[in-house]
N, C-alpha and C. Protein backbone atom coordinates (compact mmCIF):
# COMPACT_ATOMS: atom_id res chain seq x y z
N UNK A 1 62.27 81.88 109.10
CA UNK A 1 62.63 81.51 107.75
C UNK A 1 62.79 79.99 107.70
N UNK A 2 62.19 79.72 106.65
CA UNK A 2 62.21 78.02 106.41
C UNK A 2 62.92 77.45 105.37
N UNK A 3 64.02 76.65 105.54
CA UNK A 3 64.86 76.17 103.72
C UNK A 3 64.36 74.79 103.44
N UNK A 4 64.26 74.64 102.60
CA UNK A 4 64.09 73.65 101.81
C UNK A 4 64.60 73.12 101.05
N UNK A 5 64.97 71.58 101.35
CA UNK A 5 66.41 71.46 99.85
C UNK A 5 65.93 70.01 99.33
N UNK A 6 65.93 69.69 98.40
CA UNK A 6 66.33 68.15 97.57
C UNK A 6 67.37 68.10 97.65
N UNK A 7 67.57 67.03 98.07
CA UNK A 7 69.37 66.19 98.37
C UNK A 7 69.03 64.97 96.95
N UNK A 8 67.91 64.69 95.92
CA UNK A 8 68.03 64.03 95.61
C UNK A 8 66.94 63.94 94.45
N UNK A 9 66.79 63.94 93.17
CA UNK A 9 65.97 64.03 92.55
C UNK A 9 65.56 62.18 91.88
N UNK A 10 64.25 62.00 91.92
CA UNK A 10 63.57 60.77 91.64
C UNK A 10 64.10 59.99 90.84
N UNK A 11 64.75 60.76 89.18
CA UNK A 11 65.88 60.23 88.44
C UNK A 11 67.46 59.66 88.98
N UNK A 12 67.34 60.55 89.84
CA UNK A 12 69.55 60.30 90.36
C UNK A 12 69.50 59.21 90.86
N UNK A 13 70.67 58.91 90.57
CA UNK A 13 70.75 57.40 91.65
C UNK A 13 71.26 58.24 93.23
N UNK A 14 71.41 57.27 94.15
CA UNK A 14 71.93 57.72 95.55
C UNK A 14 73.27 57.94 95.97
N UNK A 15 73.58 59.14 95.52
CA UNK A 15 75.39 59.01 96.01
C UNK A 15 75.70 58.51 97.63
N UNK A 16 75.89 57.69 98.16
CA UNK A 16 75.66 58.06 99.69
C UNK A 16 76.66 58.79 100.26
N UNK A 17 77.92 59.18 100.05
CA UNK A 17 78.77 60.18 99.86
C UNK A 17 77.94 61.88 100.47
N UNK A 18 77.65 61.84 99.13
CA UNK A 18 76.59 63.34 99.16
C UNK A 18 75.38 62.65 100.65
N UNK A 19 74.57 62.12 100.43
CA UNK A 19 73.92 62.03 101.45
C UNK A 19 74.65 61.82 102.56
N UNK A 20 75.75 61.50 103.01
CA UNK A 20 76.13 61.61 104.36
C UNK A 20 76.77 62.79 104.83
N UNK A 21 76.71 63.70 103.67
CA UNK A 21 77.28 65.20 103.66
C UNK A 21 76.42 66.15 104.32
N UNK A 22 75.37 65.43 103.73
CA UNK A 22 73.97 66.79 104.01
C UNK A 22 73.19 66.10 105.21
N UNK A 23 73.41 65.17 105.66
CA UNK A 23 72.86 64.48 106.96
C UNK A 23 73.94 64.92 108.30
N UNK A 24 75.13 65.06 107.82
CA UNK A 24 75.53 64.84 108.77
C UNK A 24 76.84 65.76 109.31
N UNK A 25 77.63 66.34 108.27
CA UNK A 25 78.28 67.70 108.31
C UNK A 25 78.29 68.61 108.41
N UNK A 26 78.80 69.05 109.92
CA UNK A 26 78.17 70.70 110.02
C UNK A 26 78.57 71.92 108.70
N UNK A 27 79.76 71.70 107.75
CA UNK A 27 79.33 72.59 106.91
C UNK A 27 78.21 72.80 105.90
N UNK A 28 77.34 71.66 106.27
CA UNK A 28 76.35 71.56 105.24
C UNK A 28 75.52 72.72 105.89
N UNK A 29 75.24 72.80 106.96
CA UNK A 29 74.44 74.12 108.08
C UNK A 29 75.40 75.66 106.87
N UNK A 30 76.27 75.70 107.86
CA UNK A 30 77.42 76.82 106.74
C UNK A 30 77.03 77.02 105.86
N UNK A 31 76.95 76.19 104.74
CA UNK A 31 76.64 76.33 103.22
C UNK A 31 75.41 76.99 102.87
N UNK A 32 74.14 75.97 103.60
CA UNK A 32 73.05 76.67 103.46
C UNK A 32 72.32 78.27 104.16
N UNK A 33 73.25 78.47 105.03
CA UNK A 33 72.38 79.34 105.94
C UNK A 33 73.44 80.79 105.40
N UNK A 34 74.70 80.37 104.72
CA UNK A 34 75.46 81.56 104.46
C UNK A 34 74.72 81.87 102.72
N UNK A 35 74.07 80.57 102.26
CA UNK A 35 73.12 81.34 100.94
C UNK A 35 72.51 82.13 101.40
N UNK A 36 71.71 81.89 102.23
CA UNK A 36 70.07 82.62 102.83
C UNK A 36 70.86 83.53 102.96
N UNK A 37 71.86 83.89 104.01
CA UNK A 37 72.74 85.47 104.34
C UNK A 37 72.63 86.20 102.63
N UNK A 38 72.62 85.11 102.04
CA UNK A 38 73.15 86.88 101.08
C UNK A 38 71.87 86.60 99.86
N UNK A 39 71.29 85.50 99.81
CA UNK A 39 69.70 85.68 99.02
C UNK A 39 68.85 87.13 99.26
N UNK A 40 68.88 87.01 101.11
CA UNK A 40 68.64 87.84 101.87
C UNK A 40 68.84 89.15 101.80
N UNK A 41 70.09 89.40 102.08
CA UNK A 41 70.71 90.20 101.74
C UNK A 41 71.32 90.61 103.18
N UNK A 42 71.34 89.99 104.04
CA UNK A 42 71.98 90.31 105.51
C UNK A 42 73.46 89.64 105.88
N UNK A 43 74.03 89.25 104.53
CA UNK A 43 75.51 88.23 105.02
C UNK A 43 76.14 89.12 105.87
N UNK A 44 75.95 90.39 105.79
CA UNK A 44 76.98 91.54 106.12
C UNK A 44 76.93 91.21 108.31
N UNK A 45 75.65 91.01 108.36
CA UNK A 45 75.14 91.08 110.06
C UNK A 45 74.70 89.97 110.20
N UNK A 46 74.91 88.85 109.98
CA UNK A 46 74.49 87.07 110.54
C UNK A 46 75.61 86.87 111.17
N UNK A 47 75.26 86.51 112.46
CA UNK A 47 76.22 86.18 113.39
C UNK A 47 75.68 85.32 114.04
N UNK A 48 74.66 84.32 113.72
CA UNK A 48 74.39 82.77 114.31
C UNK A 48 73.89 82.34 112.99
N UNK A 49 73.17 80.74 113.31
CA UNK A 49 72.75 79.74 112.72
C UNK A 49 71.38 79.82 113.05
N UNK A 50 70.45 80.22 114.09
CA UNK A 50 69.18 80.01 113.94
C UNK A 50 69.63 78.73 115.72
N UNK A 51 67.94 78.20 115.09
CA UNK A 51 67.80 77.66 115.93
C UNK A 51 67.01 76.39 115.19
N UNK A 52 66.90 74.78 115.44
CA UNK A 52 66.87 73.61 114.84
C UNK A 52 64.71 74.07 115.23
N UNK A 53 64.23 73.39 114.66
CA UNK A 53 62.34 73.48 114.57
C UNK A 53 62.37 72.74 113.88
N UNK A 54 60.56 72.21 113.48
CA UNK A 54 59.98 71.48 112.62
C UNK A 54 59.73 71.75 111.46
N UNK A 55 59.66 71.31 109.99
CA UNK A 55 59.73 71.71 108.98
C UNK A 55 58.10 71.83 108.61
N UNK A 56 57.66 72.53 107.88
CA UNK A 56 56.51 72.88 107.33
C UNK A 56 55.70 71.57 106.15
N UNK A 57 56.85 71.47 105.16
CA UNK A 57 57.02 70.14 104.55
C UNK A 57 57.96 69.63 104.79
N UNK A 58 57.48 67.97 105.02
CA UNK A 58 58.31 66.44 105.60
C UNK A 58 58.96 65.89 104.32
N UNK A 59 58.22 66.18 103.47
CA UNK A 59 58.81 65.27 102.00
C UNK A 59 58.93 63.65 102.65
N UNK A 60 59.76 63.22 102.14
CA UNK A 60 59.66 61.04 101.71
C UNK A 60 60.34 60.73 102.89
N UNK A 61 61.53 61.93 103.64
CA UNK A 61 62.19 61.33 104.70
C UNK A 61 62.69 62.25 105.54
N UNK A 62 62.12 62.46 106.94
CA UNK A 62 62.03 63.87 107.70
C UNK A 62 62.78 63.45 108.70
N UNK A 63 63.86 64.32 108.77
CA UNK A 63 64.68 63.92 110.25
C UNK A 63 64.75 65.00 111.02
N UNK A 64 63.78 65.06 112.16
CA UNK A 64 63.58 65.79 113.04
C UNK A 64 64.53 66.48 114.43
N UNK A 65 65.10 67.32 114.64
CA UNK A 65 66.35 67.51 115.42
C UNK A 65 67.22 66.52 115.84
N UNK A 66 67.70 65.97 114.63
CA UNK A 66 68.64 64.98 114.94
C UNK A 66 69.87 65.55 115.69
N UNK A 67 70.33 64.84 116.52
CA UNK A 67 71.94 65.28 117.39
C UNK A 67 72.00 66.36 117.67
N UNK A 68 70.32 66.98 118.40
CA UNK A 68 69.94 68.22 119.44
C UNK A 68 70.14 67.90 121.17
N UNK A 69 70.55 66.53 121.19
CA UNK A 69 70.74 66.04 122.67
C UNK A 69 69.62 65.53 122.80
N UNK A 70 68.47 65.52 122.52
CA UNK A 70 67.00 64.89 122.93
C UNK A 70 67.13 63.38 122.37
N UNK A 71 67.73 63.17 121.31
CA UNK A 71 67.86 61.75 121.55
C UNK A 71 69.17 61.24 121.24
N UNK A 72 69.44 60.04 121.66
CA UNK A 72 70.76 60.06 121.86
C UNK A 72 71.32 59.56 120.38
N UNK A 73 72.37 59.95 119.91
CA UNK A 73 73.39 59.77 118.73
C UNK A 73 72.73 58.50 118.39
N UNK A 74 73.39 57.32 118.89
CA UNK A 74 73.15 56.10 118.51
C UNK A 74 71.94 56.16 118.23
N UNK A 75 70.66 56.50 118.43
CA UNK A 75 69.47 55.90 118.37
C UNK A 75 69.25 56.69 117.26
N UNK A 76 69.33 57.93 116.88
CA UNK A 76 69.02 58.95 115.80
C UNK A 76 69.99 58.36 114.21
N UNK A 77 71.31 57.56 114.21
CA UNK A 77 71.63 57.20 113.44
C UNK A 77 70.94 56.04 113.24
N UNK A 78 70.81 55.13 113.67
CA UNK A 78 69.69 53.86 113.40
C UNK A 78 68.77 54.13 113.02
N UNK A 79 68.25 55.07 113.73
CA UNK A 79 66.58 55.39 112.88
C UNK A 79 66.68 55.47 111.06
N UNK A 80 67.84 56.38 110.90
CA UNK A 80 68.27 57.08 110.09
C UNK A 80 68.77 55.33 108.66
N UNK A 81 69.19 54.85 109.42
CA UNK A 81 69.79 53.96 108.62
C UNK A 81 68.47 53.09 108.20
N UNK A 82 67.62 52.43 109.25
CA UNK A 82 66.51 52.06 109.00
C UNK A 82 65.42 52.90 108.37
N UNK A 83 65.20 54.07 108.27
CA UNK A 83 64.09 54.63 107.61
C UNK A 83 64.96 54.41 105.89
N UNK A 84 65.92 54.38 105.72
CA UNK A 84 66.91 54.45 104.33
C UNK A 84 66.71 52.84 103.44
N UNK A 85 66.30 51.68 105.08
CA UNK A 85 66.49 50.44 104.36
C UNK A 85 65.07 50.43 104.07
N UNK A 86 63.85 50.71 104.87
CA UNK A 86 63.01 51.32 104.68
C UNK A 86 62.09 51.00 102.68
N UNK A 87 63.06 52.25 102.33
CA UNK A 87 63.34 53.11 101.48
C UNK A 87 63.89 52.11 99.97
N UNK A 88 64.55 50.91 100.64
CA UNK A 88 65.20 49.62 99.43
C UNK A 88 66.30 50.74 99.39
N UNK A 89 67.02 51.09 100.15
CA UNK A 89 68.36 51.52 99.98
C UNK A 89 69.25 50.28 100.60
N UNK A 90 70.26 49.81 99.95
CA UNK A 90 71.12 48.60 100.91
C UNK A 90 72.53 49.34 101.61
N UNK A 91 72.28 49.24 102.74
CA UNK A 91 74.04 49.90 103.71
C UNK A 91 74.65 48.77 103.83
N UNK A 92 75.87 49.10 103.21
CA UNK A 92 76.97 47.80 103.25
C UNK A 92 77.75 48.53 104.48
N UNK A 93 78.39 47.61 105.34
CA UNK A 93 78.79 48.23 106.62
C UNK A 93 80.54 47.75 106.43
């Protein structure tokens, strides 16, 4: 099973709030995978999360098993910050 989400439609401006929610909080996993449980119709018997893979569609900004251990924290948030400045997003630090 594959999800797919917009964190952001072409009109909205960028909350970065919300985007550091869905980048980076494990209840954002929770949220989405306990929809699928009951879209589904299996909330009753889900007793994991799956397992992290490649997405089918990349859309404008694809972050690939980020903070799976394959690359290290630091380097996966930089990427992350740079693909954003990228993007003409400005991070005030």
């Amino acid at each position: 099973m594959e999800v797919e989400l917009c964190l952001k439609k072409a009109n909205q401006s960028l909350n970065m709030m919300e985007l550091a929610f869905c980048l980076a909080h494990p209840a954002m996993l929770r949220r989405m995978m306990l929809t699928v449980a009951e879209l589904e119709g299996w909330s009753d018997y889900a007793y994991a999360y799956g397992i992290a893979t490649s997405a089918s569609y990349r859309g404008d900004l694809y972050v690939d098993k980020i903070f799976s251990r394959e690359v290290p924290n630091a380097q996966a948030v930089a990427w992350v910050i740079q693909q954003l400045k990228n993007f003409g997003v400005k991070i005030m630090s």
